[in-house]
C-alpha atoms as a PDB file:
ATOM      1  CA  UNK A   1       0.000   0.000   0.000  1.00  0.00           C
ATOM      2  CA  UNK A   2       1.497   3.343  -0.946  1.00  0.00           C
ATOM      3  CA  UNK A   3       2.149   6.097   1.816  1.00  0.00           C
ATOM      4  CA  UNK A   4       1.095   9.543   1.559  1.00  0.00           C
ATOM      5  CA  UNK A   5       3.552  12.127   1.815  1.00  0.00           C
ATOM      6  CA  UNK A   6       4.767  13.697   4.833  1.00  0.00           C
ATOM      7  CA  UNK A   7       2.903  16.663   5.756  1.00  0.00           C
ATOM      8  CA  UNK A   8       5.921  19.789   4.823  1.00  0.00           C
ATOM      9  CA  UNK A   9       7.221  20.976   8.204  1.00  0.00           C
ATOM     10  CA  UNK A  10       6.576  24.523   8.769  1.00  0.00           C
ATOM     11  CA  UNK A  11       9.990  25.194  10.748  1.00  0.00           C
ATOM     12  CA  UNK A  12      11.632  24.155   7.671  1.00  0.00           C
ATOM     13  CA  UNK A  13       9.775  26.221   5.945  1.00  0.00           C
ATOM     14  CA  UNK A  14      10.516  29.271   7.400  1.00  0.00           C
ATOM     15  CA  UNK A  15      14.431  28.253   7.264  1.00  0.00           C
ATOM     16  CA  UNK A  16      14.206  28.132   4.108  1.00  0.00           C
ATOM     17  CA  UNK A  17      12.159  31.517   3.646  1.00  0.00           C
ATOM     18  CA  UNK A  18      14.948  33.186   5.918  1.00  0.00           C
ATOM     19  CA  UNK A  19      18.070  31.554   3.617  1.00  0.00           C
ATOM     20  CA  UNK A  20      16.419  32.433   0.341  1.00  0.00           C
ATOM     21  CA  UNK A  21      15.729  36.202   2.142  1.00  0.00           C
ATOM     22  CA  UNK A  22      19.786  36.021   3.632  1.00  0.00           C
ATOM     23  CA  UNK A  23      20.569  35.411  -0.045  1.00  0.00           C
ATOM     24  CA  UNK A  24      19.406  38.427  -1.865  1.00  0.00           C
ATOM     25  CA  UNK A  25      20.362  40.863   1.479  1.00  0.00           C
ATOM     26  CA  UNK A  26      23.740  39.452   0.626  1.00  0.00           C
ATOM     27  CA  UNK A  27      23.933  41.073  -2.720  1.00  0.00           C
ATOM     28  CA  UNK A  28      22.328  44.389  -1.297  1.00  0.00           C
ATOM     29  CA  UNK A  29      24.999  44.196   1.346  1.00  0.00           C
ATOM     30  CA  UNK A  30      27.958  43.680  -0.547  1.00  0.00           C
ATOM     31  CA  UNK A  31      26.311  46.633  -3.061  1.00  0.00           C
ATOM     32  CA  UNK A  32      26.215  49.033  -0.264  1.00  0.00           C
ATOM     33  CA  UNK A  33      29.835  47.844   0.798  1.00  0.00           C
ATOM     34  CA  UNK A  34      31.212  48.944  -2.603  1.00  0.00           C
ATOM     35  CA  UNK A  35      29.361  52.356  -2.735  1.00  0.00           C
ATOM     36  CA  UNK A  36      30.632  53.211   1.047  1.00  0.00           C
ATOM     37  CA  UNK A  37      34.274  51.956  -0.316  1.00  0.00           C
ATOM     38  CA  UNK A  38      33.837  54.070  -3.273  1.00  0.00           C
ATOM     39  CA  UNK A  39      32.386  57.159  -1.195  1.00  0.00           C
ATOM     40  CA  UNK A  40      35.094  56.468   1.322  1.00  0.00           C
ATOM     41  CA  UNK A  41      37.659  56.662  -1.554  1.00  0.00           C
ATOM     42  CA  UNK A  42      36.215  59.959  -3.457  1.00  0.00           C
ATOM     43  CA  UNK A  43      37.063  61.862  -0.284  1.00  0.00           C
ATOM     44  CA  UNK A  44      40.912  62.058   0.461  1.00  0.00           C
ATOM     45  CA  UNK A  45      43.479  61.333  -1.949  1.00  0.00           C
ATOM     46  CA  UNK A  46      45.681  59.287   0.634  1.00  0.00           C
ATOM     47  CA  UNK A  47      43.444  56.672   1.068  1.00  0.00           C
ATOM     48  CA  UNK A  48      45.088  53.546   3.482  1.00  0.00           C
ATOM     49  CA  UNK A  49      44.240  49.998   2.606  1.00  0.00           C
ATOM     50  CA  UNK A  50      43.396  49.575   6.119  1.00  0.00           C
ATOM     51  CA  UNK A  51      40.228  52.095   6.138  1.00  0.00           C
ATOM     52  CA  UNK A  52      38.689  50.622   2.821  1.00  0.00           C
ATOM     53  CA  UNK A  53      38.708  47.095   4.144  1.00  0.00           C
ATOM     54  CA  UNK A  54      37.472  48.508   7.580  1.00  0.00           C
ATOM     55  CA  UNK A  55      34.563  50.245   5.927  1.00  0.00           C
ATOM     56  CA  UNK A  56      33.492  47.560   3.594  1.00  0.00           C
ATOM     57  CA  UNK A  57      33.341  45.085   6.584  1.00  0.00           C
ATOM     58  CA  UNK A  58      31.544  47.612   8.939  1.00  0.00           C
ATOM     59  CA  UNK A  59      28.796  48.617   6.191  1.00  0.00           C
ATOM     60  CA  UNK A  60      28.415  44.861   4.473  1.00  0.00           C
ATOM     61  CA  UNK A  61      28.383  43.407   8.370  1.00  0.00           C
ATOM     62  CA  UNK A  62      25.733  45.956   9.423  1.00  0.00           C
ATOM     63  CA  UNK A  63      23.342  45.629   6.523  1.00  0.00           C
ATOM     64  CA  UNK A  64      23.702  41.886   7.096  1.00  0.00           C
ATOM     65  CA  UNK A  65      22.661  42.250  10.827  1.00  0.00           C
ATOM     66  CA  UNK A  66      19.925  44.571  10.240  1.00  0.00           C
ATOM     67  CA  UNK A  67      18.326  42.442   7.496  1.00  0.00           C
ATOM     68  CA  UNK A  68      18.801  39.242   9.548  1.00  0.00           C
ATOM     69  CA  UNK A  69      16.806  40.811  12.519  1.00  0.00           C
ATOM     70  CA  UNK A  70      14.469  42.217  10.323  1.00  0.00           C
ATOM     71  CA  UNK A  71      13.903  38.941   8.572  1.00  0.00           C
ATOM     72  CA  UNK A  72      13.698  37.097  12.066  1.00  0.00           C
ATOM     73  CA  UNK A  73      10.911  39.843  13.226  1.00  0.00           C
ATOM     74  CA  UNK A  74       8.980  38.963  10.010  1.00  0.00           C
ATOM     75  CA  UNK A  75       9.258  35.176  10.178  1.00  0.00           C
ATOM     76  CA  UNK A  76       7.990  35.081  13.786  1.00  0.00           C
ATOM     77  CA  UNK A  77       5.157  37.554  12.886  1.00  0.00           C
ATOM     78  CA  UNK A  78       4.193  35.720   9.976  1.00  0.00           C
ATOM     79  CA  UNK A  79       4.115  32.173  11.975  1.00  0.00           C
ATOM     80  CA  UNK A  80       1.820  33.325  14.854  1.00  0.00           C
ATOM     81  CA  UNK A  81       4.227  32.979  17.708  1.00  0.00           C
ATOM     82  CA  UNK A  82       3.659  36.961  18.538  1.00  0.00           C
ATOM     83  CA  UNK A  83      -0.188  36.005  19.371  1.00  0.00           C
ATOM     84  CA  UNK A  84       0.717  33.392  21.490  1.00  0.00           C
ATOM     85  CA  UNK A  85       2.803  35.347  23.715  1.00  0.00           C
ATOM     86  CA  UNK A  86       0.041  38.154  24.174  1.00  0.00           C
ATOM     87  CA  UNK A  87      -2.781  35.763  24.337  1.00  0.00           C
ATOM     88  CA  UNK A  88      -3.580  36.007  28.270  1.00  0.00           C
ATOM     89  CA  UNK A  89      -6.284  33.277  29.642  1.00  0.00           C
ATOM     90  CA  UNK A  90      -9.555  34.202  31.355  1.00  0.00           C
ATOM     91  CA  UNK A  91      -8.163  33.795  35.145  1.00  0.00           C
ATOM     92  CA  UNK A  92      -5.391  35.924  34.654  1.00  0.00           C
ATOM     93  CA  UNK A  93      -7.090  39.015  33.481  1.00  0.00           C
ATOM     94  CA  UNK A  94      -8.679  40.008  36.754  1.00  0.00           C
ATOM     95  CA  UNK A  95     -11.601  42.249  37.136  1.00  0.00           C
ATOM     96  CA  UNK A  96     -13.020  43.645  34.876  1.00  0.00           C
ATOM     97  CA  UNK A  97     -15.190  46.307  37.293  1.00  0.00           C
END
């Protein structure tokens, strides 16, 4: 007897959601790396290796962060473990006078 197929789980689901998300932020983060390089480099003309490779990590690194957070928020929102957390039963609420 054939078996039916295994219901899709939704935590792998969201993984990959988040991963397929990561993906194209990594493109806009390596993008606003090389403008803030280029910027960087338009404004003195002694320019040290040092600072270019310093400001491509901190603006690739923080675009990465703030999209993985922001992805995170979205995920959770989207898979209804915010209600759970401000659902509050009937005993706990108190009077309602």
């Amino acid at each position: 007897m054939p078996r039916p197929d295994p219901i899709p789980s939704p935590r792998a689901s969201a993984w990959r959601r988040f991963r397929r998300i990561m993906r194209w932020m990594s493109l806009v983060a390596i993008a606003c790396a090389a403008a803030a390089v280029w910027f960087v480099s338009q404004g003195e003309s002694e320019i040290r290796i040092h600072m270019l490779i310093a400001t491509a990590l901190g603006a690739g690194l923080t675009v990465l962060m703030g999209a993985a957070l922001m992805t995170l928020a979205f995920l959770s929102s989207s898979s209804g473990h915010d209600d759970e957390a401000h659902r509050v039963s009937d005993d706990k609420q108190g009077p309602t006078d």
